[in-house]
PDB file of N, CA and C in Angstrom:
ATOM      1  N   UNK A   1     -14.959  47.264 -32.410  1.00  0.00           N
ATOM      2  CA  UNK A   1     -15.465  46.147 -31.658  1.00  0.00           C
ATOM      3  C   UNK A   1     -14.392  45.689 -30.684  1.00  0.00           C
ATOM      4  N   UNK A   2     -14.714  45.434 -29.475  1.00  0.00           N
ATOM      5  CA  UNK A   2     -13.807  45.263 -28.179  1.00  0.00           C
ATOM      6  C   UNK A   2     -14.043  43.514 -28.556  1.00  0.00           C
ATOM      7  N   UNK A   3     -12.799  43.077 -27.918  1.00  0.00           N
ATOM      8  CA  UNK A   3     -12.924  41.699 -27.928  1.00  0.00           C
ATOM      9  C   UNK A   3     -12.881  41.549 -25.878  1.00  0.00           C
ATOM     10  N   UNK A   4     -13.208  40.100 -25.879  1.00  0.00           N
ATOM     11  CA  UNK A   4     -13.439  39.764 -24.331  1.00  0.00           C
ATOM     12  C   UNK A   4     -12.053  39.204 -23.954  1.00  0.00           C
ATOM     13  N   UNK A   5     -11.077  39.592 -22.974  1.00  0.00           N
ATOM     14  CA  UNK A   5      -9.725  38.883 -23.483  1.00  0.00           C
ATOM     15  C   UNK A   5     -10.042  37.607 -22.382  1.00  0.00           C
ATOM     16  N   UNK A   6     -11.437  37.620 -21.877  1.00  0.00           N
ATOM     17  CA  UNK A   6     -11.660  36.212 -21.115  1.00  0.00           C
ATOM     18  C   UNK A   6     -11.938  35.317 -22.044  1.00  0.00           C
ATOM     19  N   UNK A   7     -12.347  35.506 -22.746  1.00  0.00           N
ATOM     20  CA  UNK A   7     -13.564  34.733 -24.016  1.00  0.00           C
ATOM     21  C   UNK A   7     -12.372  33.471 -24.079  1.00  0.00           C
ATOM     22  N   UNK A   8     -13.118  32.021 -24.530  1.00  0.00           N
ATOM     23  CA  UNK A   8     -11.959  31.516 -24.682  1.00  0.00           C
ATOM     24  C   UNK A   8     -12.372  31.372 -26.349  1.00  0.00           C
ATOM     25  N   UNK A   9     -11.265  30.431 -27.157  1.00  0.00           N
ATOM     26  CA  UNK A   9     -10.725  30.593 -28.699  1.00  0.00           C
ATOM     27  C   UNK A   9     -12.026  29.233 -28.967  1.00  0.00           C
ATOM     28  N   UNK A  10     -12.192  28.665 -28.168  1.00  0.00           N
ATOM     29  CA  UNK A  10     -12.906  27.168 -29.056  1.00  0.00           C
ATOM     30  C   UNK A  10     -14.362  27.416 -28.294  1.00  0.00           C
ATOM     31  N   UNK A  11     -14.999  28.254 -27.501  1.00  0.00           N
ATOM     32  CA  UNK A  11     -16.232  28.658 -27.367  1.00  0.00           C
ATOM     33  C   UNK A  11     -17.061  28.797 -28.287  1.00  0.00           C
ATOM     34  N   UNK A  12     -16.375  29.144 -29.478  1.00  0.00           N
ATOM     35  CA  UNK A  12     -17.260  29.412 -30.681  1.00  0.00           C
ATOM     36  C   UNK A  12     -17.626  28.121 -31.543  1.00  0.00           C
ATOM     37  N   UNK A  13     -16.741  27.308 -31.830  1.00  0.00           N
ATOM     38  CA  UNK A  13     -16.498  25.769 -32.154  1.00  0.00           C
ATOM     39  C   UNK A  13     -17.349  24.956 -31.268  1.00  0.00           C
ATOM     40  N   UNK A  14     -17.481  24.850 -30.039  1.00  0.00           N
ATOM     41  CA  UNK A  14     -18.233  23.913 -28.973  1.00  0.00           C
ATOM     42  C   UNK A  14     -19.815  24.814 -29.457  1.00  0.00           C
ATOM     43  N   UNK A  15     -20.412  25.680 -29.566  1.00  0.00           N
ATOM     44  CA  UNK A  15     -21.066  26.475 -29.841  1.00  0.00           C
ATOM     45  C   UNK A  15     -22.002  26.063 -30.917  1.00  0.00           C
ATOM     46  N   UNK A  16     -21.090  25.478 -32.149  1.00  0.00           N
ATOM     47  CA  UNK A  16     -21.602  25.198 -33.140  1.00  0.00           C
ATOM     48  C   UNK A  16     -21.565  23.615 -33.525  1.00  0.00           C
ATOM     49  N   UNK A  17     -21.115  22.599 -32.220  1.00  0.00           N
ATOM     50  CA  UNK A  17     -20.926  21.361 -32.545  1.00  0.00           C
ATOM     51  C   UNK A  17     -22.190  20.807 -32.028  1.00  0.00           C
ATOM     52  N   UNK A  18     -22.489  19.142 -32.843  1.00  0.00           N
ATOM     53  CA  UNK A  18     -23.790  19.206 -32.171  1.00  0.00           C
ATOM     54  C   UNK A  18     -23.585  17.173 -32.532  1.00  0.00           C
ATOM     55  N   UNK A  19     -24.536  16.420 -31.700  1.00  0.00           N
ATOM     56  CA  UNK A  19     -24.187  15.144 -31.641  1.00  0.00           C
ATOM     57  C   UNK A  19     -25.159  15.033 -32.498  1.00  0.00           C
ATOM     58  N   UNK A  20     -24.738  13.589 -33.711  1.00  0.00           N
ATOM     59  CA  UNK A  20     -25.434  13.519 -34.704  1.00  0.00           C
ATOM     60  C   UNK A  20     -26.138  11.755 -34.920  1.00  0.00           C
ATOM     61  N   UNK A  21     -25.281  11.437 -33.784  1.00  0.00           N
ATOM     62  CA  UNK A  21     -25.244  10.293 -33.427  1.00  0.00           C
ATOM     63  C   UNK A  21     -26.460   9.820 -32.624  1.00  0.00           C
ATOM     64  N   UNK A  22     -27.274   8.774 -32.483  1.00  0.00           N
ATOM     65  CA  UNK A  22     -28.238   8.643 -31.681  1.00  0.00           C
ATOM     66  C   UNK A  22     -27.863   7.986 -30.207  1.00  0.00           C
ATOM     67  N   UNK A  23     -28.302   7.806 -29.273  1.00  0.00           N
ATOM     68  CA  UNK A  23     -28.369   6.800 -28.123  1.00  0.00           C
ATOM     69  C   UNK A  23     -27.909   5.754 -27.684  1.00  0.00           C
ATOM     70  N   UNK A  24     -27.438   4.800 -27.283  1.00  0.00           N
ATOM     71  CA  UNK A  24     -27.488   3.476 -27.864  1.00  0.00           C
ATOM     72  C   UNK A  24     -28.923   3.572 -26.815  1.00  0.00           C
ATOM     73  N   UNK A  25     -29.327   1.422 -26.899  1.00  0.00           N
ATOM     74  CA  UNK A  25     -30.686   1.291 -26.403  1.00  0.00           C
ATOM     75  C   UNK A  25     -30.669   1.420 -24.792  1.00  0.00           C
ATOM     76  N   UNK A  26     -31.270   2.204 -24.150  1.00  0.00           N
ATOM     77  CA  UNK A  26     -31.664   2.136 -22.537  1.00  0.00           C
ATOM     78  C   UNK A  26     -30.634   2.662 -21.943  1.00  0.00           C
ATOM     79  N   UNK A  27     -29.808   3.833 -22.768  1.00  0.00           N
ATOM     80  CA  UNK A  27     -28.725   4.529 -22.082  1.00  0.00           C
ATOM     81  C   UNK A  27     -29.525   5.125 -20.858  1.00  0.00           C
ATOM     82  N   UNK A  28     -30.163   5.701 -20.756  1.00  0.00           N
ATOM     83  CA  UNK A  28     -30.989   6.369 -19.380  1.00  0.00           C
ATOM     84  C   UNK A  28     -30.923   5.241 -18.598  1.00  0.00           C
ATOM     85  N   UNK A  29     -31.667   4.668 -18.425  1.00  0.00           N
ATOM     86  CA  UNK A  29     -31.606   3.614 -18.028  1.00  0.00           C
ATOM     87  C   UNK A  29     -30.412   3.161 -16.761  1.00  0.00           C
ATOM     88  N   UNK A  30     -29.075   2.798 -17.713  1.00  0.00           N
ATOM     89  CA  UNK A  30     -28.170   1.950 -17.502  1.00  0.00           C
ATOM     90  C   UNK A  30     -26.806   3.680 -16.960  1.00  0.00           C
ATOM     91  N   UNK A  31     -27.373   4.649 -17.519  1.00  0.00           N
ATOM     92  CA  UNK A  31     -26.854   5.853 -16.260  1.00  0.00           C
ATOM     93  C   UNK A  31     -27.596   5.986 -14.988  1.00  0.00           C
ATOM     94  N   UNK A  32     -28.606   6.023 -14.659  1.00  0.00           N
ATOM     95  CA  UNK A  32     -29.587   5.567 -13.548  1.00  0.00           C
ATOM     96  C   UNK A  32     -29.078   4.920 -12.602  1.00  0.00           C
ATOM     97  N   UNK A  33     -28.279   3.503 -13.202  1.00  0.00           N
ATOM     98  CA  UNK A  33     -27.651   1.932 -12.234  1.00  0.00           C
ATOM     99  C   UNK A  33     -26.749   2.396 -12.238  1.00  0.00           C
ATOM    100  N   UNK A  34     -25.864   2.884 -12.495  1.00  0.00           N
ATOM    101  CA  UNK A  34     -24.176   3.321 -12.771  1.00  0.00           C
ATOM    102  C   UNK A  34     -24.437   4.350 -11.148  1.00  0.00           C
ATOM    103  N   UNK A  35     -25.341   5.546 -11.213  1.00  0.00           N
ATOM    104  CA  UNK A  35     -25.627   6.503 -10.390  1.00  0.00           C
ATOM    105  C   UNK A  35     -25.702   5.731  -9.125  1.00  0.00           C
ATOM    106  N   UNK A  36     -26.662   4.706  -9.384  1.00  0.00           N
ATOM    107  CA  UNK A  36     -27.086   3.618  -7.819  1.00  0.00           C
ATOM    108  C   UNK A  36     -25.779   2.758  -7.089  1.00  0.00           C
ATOM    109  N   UNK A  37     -25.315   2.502  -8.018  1.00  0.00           N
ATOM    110  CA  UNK A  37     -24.186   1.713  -7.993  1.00  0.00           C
ATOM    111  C   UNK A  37     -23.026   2.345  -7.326  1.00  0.00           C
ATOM    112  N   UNK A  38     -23.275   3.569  -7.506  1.00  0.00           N
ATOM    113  CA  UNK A  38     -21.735   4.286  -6.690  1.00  0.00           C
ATOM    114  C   UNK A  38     -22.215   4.810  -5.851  1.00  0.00           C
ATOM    115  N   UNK A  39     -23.306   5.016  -5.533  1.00  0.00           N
ATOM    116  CA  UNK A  39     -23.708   5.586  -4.255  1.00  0.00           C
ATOM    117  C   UNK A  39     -23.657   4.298  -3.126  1.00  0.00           C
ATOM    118  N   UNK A  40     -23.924   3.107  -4.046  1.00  0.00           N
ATOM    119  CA  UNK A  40     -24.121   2.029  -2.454  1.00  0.00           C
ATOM    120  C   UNK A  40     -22.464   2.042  -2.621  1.00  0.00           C
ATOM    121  N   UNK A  41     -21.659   2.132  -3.074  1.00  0.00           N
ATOM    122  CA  UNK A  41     -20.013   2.125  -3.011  1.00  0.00           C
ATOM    123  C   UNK A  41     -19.548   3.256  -2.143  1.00  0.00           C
ATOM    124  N   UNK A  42     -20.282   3.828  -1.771  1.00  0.00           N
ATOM    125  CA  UNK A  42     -19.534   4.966  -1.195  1.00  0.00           C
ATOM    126  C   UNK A  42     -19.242   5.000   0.210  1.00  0.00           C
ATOM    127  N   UNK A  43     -19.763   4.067   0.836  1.00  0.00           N
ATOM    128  CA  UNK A  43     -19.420   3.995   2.566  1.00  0.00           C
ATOM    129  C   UNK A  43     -17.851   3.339   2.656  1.00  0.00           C
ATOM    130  N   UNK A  44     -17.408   4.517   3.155  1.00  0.00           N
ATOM    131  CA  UNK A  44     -16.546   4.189   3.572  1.00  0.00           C
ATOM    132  C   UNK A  44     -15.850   3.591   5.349  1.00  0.00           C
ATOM    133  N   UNK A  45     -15.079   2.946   4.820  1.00  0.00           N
ATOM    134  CA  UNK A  45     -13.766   2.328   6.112  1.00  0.00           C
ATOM    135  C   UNK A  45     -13.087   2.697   6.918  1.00  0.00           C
ATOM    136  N   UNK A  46     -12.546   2.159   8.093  1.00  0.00           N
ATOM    137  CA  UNK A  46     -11.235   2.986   7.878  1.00  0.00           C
ATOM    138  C   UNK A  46     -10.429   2.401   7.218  1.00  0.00           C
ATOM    139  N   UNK A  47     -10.613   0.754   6.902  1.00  0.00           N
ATOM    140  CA  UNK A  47      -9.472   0.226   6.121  1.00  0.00           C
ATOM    141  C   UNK A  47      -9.105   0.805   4.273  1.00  0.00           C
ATOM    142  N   UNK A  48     -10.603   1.371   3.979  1.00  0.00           N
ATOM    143  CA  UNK A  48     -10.873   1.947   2.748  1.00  0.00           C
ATOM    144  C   UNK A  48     -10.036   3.210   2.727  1.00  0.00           C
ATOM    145  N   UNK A  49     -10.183   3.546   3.900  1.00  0.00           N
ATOM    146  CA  UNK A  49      -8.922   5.050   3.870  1.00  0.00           C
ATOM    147  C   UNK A  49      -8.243   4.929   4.198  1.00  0.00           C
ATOM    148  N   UNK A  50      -7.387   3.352   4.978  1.00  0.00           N
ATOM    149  CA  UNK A  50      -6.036   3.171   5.255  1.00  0.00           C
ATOM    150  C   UNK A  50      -5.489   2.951   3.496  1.00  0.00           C
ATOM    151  N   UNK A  51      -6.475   2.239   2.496  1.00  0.00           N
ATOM    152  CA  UNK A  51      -5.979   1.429   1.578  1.00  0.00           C
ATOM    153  C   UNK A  51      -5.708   2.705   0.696  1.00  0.00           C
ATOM    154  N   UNK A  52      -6.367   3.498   0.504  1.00  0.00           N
ATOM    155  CA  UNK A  52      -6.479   4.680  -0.249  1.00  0.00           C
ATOM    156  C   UNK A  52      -5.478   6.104   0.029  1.00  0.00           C
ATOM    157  N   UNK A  53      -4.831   6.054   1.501  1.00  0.00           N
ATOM    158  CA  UNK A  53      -4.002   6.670   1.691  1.00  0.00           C
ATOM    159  C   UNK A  53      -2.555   6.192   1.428  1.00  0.00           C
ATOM    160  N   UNK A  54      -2.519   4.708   1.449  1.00  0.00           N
ATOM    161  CA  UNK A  54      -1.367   3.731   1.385  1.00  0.00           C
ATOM    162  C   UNK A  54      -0.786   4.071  -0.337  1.00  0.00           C
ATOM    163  N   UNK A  55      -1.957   3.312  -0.613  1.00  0.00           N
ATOM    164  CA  UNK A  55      -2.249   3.674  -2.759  1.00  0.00           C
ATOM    165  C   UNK A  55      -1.358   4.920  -2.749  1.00  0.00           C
ATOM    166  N   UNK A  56      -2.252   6.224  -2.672  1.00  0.00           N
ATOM    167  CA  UNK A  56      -1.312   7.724  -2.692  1.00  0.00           C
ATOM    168  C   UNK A  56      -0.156   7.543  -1.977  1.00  0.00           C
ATOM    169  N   UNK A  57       0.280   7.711  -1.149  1.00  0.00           N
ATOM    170  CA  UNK A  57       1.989   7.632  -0.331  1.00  0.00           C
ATOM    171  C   UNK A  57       2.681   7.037  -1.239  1.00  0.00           C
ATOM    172  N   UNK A  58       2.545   5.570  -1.835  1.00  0.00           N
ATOM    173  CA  UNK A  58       3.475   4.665  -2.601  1.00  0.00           C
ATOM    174  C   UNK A  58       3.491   5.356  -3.920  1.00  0.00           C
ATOM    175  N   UNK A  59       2.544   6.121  -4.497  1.00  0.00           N
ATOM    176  CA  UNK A  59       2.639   5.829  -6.045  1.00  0.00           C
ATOM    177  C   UNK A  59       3.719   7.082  -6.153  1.00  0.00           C
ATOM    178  N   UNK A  60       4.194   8.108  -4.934  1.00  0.00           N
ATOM    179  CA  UNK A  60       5.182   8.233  -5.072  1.00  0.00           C
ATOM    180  C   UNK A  60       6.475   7.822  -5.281  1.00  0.00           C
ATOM    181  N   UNK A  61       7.427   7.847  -5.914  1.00  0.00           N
ATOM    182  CA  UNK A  61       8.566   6.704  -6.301  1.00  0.00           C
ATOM    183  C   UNK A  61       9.777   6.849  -4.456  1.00  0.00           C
ATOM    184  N   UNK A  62      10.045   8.450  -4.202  1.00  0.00           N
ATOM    185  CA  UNK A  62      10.832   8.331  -3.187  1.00  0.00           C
ATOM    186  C   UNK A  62      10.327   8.110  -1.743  1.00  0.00           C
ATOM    187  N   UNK A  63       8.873   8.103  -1.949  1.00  0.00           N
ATOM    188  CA  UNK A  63       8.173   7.510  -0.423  1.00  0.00           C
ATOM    189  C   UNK A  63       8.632   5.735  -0.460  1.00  0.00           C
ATOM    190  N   UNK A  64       8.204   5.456  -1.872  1.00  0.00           N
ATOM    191  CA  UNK A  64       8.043   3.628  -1.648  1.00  0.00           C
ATOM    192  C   UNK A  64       9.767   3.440  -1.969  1.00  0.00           C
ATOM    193  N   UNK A  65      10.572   4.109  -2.107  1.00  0.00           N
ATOM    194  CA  UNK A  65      11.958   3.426  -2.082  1.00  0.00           C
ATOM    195  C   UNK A  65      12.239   3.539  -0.094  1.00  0.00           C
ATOM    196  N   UNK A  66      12.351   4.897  -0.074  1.00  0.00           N
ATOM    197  CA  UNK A  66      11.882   5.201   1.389  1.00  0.00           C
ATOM    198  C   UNK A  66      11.537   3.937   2.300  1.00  0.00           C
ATOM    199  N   UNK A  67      10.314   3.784   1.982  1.00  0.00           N
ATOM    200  CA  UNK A  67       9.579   2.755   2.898  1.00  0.00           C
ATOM    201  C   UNK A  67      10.101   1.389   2.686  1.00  0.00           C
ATOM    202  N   UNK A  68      10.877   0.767   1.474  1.00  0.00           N
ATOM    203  CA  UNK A  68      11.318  -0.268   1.335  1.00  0.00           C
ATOM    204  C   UNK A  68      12.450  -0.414   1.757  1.00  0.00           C
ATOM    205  N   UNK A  69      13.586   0.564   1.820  1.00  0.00           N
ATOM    206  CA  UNK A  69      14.497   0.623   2.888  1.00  0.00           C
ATOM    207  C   UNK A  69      14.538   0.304   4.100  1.00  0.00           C
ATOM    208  N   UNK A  70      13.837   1.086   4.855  1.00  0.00           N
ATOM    209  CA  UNK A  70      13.597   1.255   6.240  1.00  0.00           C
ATOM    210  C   UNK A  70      12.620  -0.332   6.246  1.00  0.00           C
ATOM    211  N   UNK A  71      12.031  -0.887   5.851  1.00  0.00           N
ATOM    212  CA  UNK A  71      11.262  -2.560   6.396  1.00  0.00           C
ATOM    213  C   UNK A  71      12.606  -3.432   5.765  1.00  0.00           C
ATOM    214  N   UNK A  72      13.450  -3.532   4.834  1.00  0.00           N
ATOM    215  CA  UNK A  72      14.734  -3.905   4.693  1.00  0.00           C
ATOM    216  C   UNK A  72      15.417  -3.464   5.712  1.00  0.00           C
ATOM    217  N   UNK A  73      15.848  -3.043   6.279  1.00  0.00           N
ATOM    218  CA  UNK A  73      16.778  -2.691   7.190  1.00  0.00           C
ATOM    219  C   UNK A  73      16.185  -3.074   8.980  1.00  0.00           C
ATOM    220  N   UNK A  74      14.762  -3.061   9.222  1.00  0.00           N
ATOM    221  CA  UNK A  74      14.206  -3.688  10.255  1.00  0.00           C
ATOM    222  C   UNK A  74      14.111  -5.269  10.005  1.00  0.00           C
ATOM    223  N   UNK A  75      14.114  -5.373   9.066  1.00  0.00           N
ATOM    224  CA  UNK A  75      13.794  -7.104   8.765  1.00  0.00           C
ATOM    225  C   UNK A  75      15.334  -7.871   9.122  1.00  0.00           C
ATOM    226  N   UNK A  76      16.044  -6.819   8.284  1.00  0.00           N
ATOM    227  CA  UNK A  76      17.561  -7.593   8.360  1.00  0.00           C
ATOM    228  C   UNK A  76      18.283  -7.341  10.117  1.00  0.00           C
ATOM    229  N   UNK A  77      17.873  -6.194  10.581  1.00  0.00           N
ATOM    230  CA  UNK A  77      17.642  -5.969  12.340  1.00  0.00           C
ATOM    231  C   UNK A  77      17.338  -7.016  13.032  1.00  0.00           C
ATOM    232  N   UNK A  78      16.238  -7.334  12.726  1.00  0.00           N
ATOM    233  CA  UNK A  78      15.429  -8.420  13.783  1.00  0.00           C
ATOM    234  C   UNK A  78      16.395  -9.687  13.031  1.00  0.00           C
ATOM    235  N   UNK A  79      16.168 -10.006  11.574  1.00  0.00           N
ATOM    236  CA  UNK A  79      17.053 -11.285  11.520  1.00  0.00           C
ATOM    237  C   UNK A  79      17.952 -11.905  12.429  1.00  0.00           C
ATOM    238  N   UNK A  80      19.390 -10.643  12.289  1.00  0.00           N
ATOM    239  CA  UNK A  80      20.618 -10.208  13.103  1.00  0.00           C
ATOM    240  C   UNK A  80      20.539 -10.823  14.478  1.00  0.00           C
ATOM    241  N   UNK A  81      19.264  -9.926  15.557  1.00  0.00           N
ATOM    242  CA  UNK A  81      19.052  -9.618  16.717  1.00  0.00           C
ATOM    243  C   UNK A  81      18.738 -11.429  16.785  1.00  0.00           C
ATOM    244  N   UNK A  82      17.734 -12.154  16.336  1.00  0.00           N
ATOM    245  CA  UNK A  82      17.352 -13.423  16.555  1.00  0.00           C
ATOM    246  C   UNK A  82      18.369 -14.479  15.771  1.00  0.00           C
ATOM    247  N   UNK A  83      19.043 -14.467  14.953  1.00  0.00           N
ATOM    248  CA  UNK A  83      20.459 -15.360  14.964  1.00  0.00           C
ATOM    249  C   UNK A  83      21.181 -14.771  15.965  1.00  0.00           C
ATOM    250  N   UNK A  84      21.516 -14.061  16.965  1.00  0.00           N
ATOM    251  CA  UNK A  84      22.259 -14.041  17.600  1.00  0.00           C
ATOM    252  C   UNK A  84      21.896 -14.257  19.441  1.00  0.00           C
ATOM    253  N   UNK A  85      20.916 -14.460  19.253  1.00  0.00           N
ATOM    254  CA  UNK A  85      19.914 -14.913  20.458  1.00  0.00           C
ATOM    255  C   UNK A  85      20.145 -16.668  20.166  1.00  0.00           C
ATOM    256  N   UNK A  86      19.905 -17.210  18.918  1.00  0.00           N
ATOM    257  CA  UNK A  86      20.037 -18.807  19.078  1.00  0.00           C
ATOM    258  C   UNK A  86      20.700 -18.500  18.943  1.00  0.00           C
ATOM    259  N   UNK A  87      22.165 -18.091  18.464  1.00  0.00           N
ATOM    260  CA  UNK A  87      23.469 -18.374  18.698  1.00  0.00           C
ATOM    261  C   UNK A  87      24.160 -18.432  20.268  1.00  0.00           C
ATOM    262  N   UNK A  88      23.607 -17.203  21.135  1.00  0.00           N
ATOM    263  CA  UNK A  88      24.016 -17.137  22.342  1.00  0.00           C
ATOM    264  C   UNK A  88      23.922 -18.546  23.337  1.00  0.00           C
ATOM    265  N   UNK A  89      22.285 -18.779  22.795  1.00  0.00           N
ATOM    266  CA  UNK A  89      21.728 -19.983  23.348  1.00  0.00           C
ATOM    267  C   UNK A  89      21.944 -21.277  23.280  1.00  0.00           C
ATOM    268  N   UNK A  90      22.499 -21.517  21.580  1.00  0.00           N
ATOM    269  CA  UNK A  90      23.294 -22.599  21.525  1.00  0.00           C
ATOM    270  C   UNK A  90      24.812 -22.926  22.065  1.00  0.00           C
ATOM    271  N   UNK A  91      25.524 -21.739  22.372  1.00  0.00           N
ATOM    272  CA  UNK A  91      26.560 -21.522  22.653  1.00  0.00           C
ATOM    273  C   UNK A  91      26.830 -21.965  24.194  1.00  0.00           C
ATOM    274  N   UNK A  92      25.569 -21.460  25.025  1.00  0.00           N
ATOM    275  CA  UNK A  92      25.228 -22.009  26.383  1.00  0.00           C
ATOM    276  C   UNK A  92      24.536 -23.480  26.352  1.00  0.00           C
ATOM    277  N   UNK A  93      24.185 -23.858  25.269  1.00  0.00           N
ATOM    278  CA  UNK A  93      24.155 -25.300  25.622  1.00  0.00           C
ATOM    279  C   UNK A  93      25.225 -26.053  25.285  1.00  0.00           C
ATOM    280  N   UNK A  94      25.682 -25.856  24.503  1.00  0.00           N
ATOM    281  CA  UNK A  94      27.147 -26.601  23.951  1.00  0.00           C
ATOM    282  C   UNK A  94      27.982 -26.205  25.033  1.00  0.00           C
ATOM    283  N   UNK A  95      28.187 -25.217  25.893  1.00  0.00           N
ATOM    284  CA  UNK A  95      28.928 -25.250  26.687  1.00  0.00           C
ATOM    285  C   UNK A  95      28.637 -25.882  28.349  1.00  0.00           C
ATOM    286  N   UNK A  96      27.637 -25.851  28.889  1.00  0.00           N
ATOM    287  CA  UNK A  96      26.673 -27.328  29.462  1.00  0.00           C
ATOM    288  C   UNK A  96      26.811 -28.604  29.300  1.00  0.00           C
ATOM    289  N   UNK A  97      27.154 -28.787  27.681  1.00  0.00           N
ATOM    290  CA  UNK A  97      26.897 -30.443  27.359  1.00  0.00           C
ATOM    291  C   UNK A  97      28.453 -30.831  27.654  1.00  0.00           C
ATOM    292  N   UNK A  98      29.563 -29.582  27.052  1.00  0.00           N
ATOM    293  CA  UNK A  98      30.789 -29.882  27.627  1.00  0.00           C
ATOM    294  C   UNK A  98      31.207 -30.428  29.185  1.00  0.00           C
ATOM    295  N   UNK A  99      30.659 -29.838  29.683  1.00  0.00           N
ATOM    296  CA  UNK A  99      30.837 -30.158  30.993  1.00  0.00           C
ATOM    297  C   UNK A  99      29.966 -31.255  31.660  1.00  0.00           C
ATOM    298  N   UNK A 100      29.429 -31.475  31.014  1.00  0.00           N
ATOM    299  CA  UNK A 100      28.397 -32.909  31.663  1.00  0.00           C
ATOM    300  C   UNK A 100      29.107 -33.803  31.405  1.00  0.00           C
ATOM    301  N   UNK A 101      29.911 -33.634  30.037  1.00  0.00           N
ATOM    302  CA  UNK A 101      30.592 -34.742  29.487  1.00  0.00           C
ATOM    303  C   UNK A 101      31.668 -35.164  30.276  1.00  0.00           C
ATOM    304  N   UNK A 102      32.384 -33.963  30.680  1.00  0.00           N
ATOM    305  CA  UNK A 102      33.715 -34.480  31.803  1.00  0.00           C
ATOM    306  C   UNK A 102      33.318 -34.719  32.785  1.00  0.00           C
ATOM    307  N   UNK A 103      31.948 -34.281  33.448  1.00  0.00           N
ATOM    308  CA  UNK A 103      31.370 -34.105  34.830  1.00  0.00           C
ATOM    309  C   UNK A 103      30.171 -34.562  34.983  1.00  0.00           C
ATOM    310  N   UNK A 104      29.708 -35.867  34.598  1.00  0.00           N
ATOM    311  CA  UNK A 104      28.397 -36.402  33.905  1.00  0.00           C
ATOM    312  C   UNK A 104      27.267 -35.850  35.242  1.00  0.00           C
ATOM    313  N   UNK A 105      28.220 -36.055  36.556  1.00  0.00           N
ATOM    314  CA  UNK A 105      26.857 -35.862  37.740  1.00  0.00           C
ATOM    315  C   UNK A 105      26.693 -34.025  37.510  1.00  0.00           C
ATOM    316  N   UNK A 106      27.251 -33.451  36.890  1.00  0.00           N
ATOM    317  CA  UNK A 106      27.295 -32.283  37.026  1.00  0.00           C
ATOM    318  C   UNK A 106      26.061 -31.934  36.469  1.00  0.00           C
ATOM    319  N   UNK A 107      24.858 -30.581  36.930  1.00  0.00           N
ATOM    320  CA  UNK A 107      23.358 -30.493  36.371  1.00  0.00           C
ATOM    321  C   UNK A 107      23.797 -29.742  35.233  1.00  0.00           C
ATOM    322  N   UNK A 108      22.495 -29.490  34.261  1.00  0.00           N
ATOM    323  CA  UNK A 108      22.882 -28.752  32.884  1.00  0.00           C
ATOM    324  C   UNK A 108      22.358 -27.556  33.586  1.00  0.00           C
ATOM    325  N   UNK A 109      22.667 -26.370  32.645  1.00  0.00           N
ATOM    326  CA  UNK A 109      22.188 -24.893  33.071  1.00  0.00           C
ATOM    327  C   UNK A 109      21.836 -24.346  31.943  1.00  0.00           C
ATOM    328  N   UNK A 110      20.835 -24.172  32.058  1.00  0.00           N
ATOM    329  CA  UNK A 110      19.860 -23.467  30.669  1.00  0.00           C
ATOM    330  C   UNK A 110      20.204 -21.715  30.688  1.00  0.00           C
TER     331      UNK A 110
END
């Protein structure tokens, strides 16, 4: 006797198993609404496939360290870039108010 070396080992087991258990009440039924229910779910977005592509990318660990770097490092950029814009700016008014002070007719310069 040749054996099948596709055959699998628990074919024979699934073969001989059998549910002994009954229904619960209006299972048909309540698979029916489950069926309806994901079909009206299924239109999709683009925000549904922005959200769903976002989900996958992150649940990688070195994409979302990645990506938290790089918005850390633009955040602390722009911080930088705009304290040093009011700094410039305060620096030109304080240096304006100096001179008004010795030179009161003198105009301010923004």
């Amino acid at each position: 006797m040749k054996t099948n070396p596709n055959k699998d080992p628990l074919d024979g087991a699934l073969a001989e198993w059998r549910v002994r258990e009954p229904l619960p009440p209006r299972f048909q039924e309540q698979v029916w609404r489950r069926i309806a229910d994901a079909g009206a779910e299924g239109t999709t977005t683009r925000w549904t496939i922005f959200e769903n592509w976002l989900r996958l990318a992150f649940a990688r660990p070195a994409v979302a360290l990645a990506c938290a770097a790089v918005l850390l490092a633009l955040g602390s950029g722009t911080g930088w870039w705009q304290a040093h814009e009011k700094s410039a700016r305060i620096q030109s008014e304080l240096g304006s108010r100096y001179v008004q002070s010795l030179d009161p007719y003198q105009k301010m310069r923004m």
